[in-house]
Protein backbone atom coordinates (compact mmCIF):
# COMPACT_ATOMS: atom_id res chain seq x y z
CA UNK A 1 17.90 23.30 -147.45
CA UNK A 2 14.65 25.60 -147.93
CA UNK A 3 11.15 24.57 -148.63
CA UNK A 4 9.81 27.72 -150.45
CA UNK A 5 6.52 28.01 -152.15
CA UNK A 6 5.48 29.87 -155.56
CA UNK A 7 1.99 31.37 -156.76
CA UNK A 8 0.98 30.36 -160.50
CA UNK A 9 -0.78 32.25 -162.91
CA UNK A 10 -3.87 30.12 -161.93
CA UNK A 11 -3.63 30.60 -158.08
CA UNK A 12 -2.24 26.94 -157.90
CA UNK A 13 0.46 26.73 -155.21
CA UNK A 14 3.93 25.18 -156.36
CA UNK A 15 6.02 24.00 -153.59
CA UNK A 16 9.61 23.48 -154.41
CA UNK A 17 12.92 22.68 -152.36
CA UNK A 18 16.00 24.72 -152.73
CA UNK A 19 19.67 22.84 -151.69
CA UNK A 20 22.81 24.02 -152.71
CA UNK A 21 25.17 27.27 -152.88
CA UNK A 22 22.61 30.46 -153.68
CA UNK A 23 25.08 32.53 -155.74
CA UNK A 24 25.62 29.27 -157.94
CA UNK A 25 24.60 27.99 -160.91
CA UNK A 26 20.48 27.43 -160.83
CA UNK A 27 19.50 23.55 -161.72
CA UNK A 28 15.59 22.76 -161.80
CA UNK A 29 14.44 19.86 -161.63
CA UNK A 30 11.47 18.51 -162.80
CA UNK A 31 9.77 15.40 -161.83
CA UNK A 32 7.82 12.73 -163.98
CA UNK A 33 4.59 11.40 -163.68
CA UNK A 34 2.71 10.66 -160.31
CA UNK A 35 6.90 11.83 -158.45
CA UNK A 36 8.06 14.11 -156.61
CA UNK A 37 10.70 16.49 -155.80
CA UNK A 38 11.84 13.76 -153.60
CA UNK A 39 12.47 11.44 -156.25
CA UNK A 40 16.33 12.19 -157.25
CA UNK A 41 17.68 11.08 -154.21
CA UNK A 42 21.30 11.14 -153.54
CA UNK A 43 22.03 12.22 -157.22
CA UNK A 44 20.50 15.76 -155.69
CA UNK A 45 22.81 15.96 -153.00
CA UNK A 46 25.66 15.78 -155.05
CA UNK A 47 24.19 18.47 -157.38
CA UNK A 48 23.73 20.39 -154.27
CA UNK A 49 27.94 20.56 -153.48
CA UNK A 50 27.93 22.14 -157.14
CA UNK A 51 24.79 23.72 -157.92
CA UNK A 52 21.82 25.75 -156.57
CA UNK A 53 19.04 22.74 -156.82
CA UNK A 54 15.86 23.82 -157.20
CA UNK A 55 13.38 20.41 -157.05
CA UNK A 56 9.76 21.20 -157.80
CA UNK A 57 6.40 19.53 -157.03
CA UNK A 58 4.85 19.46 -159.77
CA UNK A 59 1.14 20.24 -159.67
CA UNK A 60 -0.98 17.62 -158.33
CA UNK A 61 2.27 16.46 -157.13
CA UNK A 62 3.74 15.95 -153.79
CA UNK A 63 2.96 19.45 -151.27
CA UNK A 64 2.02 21.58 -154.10
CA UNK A 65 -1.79 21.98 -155.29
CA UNK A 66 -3.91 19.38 -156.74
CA UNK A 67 -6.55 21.79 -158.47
CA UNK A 68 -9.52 20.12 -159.69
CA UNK A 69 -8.75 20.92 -163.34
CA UNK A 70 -6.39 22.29 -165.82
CA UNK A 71 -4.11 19.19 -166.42
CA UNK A 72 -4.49 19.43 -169.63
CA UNK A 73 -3.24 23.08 -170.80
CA UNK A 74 0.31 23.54 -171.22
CA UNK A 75 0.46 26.88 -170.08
CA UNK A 76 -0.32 26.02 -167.04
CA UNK A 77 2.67 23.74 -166.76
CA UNK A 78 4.90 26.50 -168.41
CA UNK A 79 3.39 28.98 -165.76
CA UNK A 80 4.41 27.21 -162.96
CA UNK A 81 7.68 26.62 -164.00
CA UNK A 82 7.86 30.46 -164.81
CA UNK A 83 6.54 31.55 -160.86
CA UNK A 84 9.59 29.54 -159.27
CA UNK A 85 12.24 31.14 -161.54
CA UNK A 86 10.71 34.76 -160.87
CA UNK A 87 10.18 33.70 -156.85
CA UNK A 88 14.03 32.94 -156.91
CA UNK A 89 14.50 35.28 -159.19
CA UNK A 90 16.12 33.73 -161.88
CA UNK A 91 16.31 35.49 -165.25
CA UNK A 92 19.07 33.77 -166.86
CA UNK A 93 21.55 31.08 -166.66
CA UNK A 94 19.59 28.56 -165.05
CA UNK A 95 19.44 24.36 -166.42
CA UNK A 96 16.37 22.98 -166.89
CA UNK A 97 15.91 19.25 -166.17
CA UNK A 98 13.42 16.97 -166.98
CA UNK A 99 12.72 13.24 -166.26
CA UNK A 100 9.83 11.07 -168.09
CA UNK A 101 6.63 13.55 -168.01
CA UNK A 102 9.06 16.43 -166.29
CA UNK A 103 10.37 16.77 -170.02
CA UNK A 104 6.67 17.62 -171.18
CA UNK A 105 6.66 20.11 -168.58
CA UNK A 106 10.17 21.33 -169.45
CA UNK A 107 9.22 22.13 -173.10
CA UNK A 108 5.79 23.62 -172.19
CA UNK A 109 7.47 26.18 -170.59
CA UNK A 110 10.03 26.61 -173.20
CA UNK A 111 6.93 26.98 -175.64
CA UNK A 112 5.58 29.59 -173.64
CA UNK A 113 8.44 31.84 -172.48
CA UNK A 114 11.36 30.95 -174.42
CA UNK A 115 15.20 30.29 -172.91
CA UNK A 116 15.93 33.93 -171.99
CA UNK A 117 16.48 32.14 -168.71
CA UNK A 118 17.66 28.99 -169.87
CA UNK A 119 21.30 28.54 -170.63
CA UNK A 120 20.72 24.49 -171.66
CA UNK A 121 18.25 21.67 -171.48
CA UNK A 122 18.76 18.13 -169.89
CA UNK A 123 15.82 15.28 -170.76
CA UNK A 124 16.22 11.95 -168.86
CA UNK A 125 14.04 9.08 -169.11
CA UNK A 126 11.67 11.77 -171.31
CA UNK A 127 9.81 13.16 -174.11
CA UNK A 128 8.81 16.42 -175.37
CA UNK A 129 4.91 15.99 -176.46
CA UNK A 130 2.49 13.51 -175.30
CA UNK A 131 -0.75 12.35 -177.43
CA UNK A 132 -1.84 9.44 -179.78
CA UNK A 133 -0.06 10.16 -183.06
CA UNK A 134 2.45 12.96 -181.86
CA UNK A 135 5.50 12.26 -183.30
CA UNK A 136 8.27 11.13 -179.80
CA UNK A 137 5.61 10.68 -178.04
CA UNK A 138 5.49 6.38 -177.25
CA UNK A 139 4.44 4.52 -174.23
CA UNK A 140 6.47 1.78 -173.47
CA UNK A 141 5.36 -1.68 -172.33
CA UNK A 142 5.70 -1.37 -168.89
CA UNK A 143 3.64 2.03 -169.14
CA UNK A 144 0.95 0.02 -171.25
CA UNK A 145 1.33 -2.47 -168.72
CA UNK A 146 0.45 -0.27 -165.57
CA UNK A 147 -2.44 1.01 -167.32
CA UNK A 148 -5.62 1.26 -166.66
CA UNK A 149 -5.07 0.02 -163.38
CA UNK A 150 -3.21 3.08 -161.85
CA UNK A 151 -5.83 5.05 -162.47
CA UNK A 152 -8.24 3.20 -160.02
CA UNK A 153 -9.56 4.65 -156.52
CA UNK A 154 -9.38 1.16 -155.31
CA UNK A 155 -5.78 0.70 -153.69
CA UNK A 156 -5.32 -2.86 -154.48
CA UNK A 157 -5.96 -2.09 -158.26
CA UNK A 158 -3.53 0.94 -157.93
CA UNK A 159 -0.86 -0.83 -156.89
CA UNK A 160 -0.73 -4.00 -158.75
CA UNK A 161 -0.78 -1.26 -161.61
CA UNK A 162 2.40 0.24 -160.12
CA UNK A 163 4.04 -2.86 -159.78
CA UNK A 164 4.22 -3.10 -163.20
CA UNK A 165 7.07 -0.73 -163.65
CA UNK A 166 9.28 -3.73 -161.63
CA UNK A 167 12.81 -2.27 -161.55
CA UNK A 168 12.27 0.14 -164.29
CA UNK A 169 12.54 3.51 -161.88
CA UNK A 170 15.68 1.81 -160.26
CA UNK A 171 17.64 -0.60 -162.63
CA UNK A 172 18.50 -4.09 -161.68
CA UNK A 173 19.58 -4.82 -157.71
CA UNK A 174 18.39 -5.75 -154.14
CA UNK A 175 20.55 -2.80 -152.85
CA UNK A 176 17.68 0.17 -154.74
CA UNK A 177 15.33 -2.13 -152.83
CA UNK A 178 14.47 1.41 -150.54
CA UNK A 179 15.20 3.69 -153.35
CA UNK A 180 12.16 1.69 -154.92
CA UNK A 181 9.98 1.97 -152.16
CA UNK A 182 10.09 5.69 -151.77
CA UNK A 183 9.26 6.22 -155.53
CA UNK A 184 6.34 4.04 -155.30
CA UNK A 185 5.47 5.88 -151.94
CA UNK A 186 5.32 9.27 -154.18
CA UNK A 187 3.01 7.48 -156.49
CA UNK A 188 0.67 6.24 -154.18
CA UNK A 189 0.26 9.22 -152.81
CA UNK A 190 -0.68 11.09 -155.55
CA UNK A 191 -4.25 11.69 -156.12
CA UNK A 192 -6.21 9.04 -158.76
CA UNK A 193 -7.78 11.52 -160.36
CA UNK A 194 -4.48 13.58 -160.82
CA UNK A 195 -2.44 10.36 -162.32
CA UNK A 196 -5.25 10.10 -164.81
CA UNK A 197 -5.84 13.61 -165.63
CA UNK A 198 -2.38 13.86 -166.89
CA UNK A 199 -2.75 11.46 -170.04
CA UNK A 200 -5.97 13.48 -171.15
CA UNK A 201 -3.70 16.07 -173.40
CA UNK A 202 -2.32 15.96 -176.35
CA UNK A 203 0.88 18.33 -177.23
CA UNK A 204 3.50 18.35 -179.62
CA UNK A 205 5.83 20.36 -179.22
CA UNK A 206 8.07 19.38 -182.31
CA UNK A 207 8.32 23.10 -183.58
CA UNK A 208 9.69 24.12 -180.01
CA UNK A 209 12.28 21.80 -180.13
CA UNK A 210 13.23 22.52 -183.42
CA UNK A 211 13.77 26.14 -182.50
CA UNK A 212 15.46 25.77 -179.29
CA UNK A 213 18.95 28.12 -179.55
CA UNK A 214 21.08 26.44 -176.13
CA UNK A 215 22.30 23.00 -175.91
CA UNK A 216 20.22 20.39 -175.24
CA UNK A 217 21.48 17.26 -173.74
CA UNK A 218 19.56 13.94 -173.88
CA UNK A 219 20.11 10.69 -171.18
CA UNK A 220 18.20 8.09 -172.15
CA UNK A 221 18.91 3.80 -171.76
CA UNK A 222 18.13 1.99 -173.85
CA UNK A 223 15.79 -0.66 -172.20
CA UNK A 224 13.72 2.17 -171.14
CA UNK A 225 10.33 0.39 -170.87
CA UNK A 226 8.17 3.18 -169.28
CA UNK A 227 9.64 5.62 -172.05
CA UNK A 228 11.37 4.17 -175.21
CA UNK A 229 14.44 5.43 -176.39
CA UNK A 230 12.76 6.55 -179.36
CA UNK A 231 11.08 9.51 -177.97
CA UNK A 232 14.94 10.66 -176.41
CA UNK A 233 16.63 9.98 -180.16
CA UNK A 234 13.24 12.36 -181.21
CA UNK A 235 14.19 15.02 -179.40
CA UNK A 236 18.20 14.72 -179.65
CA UNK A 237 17.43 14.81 -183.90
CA UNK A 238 15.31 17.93 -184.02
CA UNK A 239 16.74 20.19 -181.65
CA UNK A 240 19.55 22.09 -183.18
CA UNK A 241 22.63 21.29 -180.58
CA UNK A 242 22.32 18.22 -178.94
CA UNK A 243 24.20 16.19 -177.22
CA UNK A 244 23.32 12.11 -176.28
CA UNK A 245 24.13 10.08 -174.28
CA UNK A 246 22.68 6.31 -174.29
CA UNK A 247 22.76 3.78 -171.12
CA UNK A 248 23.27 0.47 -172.61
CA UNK A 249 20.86 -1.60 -170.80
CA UNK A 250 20.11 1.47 -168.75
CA UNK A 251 16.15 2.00 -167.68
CA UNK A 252 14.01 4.50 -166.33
CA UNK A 253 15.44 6.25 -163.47
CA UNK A 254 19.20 6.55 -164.63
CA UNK A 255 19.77 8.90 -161.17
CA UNK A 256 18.64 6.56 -159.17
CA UNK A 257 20.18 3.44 -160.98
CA UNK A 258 24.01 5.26 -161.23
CA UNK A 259 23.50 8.27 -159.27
CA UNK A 260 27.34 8.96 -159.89
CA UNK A 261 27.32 7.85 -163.62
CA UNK A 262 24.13 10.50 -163.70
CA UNK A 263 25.74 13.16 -161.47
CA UNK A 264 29.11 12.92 -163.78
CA UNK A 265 27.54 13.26 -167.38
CA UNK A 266 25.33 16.07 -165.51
CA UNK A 267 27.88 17.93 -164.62
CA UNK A 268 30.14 17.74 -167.64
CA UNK A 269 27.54 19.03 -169.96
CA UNK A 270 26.84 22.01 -167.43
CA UNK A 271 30.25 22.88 -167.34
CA UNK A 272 30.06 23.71 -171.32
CA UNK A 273 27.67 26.00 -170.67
CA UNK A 274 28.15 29.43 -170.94
């Protein structure tokens, strides 16, 4: 394992961690809101027997920089997902992975630079735009639910806000109980002003998905309540080649609730790709 750091086209400081075989297939993964690259769990060591993992901090995230603004332009998201594929040096072949917000970030960058290093898309638990009226783009009820309150300095307010999402990030059962813990530990920790700053954009990025020429394959279950299954079946009908797979019952954080279910599916599509 490797903690590495990258330099974005702003001067903001990505840190990322690196697991896995380096002469094997590259697999980045890309957190959701107020997460970290210590959020996938065991589903990442598995990937790691297979793959070259690559699990960013997203900015205002985790290690990496929390700059004081710039939340809200997307190619600043697509830039820092650019600086870790050049710092590993990555110009083709590599899987892209995105859970909940980590799929925003995923398509800004595919906006931006396009998949000459992307050989195919995977969107968890995600969207592809964010904003009032862009089209995929729904909060669920546990989302509504949460906010305004995890937006407040006051750490009280915070986390009765986060303790909205219940089981959502783990699925039903006393045995994630620790699993649980650790995502709302990431949360926590992230700045206020960072968890707020992240809702202030609107994108859609319909036209990018629509244009998208590798395979694209959507997890989503279907009691999502942080991000509906609508946005997933969004995204899964406009991109060209896509391939679904729906979680009856399933919730937020499918590689935490069935890492080997997740891991499985993961690696089937990947294995399809040229």
């Amino acid at each position: 394992m490797a903690i590495r750091e990258a330099r974005s086209a702003d001067g903001t400081n990505i840190v990322y961690r690196v697991t896995g075989p380096e002469n094997s297939r590259p697999l980045v993964l890309l957190h959701g809101w107020s997460g970290t690259l210590r959020c996938w769990g065991r589903a990442a060591d598995e990937l790691a027997g297979r793959y070259r993992v690559i699990a960013l901090d997203l900015r205002g995230h985790g290690y990496s920089d929390a700059p004081e603004s710039g939340y809200d332009d997307p190619k600043n998201w697509a830039a820092d997902v650019a600086a870790v594929l050049a710092a590993e040096h990555i110009t083709a072949g590599a899987v892209l992975l995105g859970w909940s917000y980590g799929g925003i970030v995923l398509t800004d960058y595919l906006a931006a630079y396009g998949t000459a290093a992307v050989a195919g898309v995977v969107y968890t638990g995600s969207q592809a735009g964010i904003g009032k009226n862009v089209p995929g783009a729904q909060t669920g009820p546990a989302m509504q639910k949460a906010i305004p309150d995890v937006f407040e300095e006051s750490a009280g307010r915070a986390m009765r806000g986060f303790a909205a999402f219940g089981n959502a990030n783990t699925g039903p059962g006393r045995d994630k109980g620790a699993d649980a813990q650790r995502l709302f530990g990431g949360s926590v920790a992230t700045l206020p002003r960072v968890r707020k700053a992240l809702f202030y954009r609107t994108v859609d990025n319909t036209e990018t998905l629509a244009a998208l020429d590798v395979p694209v394959f959507v997890m989503h279950g279907t009691a999502d309540p942080v991000v509906p299954l609508e946005n997933g079946k969004y995204i899964a009908e406009t991109v060209p080649n896509a391939t679904t797979s729906y979680w009856p019952d399933g919730q937020h954080g499918l590689f935490v609730e069935d890492p080997d279910r997740f891991v499985a599916e993961l690696t089937a599509f990947t294995e399809t790709l040229s």
